[in-house]
C-alpha atoms as a PDB file:
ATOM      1  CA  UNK A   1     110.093  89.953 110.250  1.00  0.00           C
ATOM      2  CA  UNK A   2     112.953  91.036 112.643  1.00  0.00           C
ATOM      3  CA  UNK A   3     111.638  94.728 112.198  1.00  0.00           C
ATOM      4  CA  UNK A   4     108.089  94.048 113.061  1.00  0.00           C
ATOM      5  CA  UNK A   5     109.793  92.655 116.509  1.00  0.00           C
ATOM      6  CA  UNK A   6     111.617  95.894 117.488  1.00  0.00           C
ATOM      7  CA  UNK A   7     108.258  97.786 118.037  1.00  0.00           C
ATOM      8  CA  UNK A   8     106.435  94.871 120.015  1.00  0.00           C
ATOM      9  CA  UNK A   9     109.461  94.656 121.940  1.00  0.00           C
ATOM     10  CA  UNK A  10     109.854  98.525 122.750  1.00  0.00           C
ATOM     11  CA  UNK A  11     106.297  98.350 124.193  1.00  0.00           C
ATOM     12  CA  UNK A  12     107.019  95.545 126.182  1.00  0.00           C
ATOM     13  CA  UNK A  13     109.851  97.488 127.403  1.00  0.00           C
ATOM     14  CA  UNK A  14     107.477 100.552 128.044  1.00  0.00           C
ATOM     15  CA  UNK A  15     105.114  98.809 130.127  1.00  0.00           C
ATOM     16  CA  UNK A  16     107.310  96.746 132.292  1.00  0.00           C
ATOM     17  CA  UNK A  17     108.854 100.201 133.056  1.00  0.00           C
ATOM     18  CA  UNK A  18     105.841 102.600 133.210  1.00  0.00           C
ATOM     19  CA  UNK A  19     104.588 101.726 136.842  1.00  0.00           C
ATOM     20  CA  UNK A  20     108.405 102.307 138.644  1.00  0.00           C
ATOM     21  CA  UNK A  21     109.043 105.604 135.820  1.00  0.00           C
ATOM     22  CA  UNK A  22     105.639 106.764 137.772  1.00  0.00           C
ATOM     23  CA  UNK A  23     106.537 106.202 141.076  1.00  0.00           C
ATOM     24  CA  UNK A  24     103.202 103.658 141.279  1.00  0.00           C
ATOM     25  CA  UNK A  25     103.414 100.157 143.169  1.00  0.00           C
ATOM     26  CA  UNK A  26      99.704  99.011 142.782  1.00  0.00           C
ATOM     27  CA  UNK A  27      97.082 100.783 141.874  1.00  0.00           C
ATOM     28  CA  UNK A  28      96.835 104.811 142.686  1.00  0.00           C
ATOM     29  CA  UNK A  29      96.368 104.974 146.481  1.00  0.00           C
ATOM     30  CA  UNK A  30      93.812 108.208 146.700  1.00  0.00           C
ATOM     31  CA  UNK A  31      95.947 109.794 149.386  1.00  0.00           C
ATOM     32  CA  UNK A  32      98.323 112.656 147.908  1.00  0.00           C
ATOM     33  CA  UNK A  33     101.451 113.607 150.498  1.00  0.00           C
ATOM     34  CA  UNK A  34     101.042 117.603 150.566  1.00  0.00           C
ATOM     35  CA  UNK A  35     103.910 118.441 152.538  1.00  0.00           C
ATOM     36  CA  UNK A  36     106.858 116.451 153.289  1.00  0.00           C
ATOM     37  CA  UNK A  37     108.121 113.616 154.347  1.00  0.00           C
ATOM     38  CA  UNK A  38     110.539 116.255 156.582  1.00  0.00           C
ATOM     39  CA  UNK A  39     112.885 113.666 158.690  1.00  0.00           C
ATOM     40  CA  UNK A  40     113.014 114.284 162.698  1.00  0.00           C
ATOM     41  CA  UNK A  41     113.527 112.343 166.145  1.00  0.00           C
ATOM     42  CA  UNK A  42     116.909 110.586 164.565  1.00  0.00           C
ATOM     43  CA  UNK A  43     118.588 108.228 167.334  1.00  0.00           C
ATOM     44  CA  UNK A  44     120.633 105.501 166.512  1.00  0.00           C
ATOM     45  CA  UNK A  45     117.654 102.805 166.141  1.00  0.00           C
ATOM     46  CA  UNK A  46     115.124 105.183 164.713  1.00  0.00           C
ATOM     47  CA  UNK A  47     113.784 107.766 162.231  1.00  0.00           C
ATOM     48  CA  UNK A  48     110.737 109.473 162.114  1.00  0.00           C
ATOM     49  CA  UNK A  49     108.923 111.060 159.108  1.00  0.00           C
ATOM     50  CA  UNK A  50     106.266 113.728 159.133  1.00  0.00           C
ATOM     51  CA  UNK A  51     103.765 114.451 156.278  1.00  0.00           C
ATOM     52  CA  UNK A  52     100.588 115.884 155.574  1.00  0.00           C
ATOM     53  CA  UNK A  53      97.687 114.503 152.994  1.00  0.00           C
ATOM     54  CA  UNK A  54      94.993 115.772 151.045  1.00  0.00           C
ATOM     55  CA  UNK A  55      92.384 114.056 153.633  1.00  0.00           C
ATOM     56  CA  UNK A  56      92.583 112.125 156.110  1.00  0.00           C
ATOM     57  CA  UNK A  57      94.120 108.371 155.192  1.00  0.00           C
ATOM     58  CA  UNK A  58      96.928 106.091 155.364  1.00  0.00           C
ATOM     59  CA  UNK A  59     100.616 106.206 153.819  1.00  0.00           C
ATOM     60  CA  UNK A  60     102.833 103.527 153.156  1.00  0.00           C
ATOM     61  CA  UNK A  61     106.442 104.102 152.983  1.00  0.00           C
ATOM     62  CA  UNK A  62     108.796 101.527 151.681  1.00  0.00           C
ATOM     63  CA  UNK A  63     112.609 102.002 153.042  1.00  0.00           C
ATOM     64  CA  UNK A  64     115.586  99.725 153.106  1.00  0.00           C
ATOM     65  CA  UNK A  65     119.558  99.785 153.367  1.00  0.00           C
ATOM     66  CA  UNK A  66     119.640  98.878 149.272  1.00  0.00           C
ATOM     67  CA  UNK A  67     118.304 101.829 147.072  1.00  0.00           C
ATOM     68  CA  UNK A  68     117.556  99.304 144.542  1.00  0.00           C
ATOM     69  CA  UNK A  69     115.452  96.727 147.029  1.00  0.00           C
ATOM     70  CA  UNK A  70     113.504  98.591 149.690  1.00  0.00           C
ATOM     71  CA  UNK A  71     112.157  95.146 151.045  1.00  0.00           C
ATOM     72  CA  UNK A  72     110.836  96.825 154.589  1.00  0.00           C
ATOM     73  CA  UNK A  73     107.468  98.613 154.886  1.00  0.00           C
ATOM     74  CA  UNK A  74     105.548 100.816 157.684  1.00  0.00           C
ATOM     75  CA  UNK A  75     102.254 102.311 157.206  1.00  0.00           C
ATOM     76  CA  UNK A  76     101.054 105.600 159.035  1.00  0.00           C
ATOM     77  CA  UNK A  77      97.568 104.038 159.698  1.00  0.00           C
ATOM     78  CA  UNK A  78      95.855 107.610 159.067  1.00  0.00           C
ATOM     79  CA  UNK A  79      96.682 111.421 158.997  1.00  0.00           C
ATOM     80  CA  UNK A  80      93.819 113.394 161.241  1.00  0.00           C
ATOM     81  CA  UNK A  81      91.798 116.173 160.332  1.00  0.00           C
ATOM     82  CA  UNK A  82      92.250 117.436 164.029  1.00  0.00           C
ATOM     83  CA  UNK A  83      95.737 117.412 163.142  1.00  0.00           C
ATOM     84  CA  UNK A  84      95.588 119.132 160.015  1.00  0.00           C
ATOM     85  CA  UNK A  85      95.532 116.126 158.239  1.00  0.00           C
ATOM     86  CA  UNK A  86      99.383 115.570 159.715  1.00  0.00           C
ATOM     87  CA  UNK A  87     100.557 112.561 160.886  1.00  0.00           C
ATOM     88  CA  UNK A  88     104.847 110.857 162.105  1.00  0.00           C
ATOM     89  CA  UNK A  89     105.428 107.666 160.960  1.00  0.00           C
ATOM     90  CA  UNK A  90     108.310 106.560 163.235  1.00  0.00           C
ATOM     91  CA  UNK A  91     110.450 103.608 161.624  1.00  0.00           C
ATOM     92  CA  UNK A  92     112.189 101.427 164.177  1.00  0.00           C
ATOM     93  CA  UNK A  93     114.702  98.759 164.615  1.00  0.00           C
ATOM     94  CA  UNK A  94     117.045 100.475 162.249  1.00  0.00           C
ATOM     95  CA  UNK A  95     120.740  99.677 162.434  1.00  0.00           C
ATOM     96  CA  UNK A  96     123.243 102.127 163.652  1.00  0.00           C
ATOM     97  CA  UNK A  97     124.839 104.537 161.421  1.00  0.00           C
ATOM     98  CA  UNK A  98     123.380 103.179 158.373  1.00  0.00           C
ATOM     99  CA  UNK A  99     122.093 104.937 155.247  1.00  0.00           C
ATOM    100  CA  UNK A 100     118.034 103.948 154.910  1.00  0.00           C
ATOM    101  CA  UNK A 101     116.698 105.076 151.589  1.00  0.00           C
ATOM    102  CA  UNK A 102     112.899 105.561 151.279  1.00  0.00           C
ATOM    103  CA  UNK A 103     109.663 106.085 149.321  1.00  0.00           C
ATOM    104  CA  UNK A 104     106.601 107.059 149.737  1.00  0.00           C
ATOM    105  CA  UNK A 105     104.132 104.447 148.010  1.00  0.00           C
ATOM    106  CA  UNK A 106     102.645 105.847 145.059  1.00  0.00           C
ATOM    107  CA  UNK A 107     104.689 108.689 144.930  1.00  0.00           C
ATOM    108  CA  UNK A 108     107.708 109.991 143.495  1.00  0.00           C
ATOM    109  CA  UNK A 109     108.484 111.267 147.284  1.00  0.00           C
ATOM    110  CA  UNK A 110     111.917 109.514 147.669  1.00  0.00           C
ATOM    111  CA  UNK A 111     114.892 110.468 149.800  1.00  0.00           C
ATOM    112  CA  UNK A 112     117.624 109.038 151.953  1.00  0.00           C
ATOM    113  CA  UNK A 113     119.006 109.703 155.942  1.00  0.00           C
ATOM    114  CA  UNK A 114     121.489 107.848 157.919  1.00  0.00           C
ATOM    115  CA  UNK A 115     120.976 106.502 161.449  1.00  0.00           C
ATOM    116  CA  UNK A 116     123.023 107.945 164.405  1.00  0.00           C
ATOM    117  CA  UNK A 117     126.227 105.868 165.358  1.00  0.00           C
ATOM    118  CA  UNK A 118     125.428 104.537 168.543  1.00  0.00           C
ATOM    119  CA  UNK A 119     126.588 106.031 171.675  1.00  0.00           C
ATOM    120  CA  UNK A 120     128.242 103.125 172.776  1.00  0.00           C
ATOM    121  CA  UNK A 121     130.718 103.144 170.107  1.00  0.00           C
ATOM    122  CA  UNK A 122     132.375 106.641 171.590  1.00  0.00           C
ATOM    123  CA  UNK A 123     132.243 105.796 175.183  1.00  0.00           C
ATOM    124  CA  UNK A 124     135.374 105.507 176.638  1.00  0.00           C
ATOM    125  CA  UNK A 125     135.434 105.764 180.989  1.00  0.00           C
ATOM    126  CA  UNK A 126     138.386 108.408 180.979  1.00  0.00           C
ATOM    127  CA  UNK A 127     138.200 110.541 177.856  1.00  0.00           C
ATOM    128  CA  UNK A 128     134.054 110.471 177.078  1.00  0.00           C
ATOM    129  CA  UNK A 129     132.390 108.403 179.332  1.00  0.00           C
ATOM    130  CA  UNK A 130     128.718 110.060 178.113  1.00  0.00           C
ATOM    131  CA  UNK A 131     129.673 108.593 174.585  1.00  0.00           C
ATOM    132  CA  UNK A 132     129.113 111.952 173.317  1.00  0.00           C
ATOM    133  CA  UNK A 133     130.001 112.739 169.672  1.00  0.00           C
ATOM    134  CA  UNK A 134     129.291 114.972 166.459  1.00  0.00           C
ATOM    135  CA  UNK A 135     127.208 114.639 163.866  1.00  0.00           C
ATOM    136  CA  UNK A 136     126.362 116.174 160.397  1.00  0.00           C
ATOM    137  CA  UNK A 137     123.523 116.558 157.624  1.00  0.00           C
END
């Protein structure tokens, strides 16, 4: 009896993890990501993405501060043909030198960036008073 549970369970096991193994959040979206997401335009507040599709259509990316719980979303409402089917999804209203992970929806296209430190944060009136500062990747 207990042995005939193991395999049921397993399955169950399977399935529940199948959809995140893949990548997939709902059902396949019909827009591949050809190229990218390549990270640009950081500031302390902000991010931008670029990517390119298959055709023209939307993306979804899902991003977040937790790895483990992107709960924030922003859609690229379509990639152009004119454009080489290329489109920059800028996310906003991030916090200051923070760590955002992200993922495309769909896709296995994951990564992870951290916001500038604000510029306010180095300004001092004698020493730096443009709040200037260095950065790395």
């Amino acid at each position: 009896m207990k042995a005939a549970r193991i395999p049921v369970l397993l399955a169950g096991l399977i399935m529940a993890t199948l959809g995140q193994a893949l990548g997939q959040d709902r059902k396949p979206t019909g827009i591949r990501v050809t190229h990218g997401p390549m990270l640009g335009r950081p500031s302390h507040d902000s991010m931008s993405l670029w990517m390119r599709t298959h055709r023209p259509g939307a993306v979804v990316v899902f991003y977040g501060t937790d790895k483990a719980s992107l709960n924030q979303t922003a859609t690229l409402q379509s990639t152009s043909i004119e454009d080489d089917n290329t489109g920059i999804l800028k996310l906003s209203g991030l916090k200051p030198n923070t760590r955002y992970h992200y993922r495309v929806e769909d896709h296995q296209l994951s990564g992870s960036f951290r916001t500038l430190p604000h510029a306010d944060d180095f300004r001092n009136t004698k020493g730096n008073p443009d709040g200037l500062f260095n950065f790395k990747f």
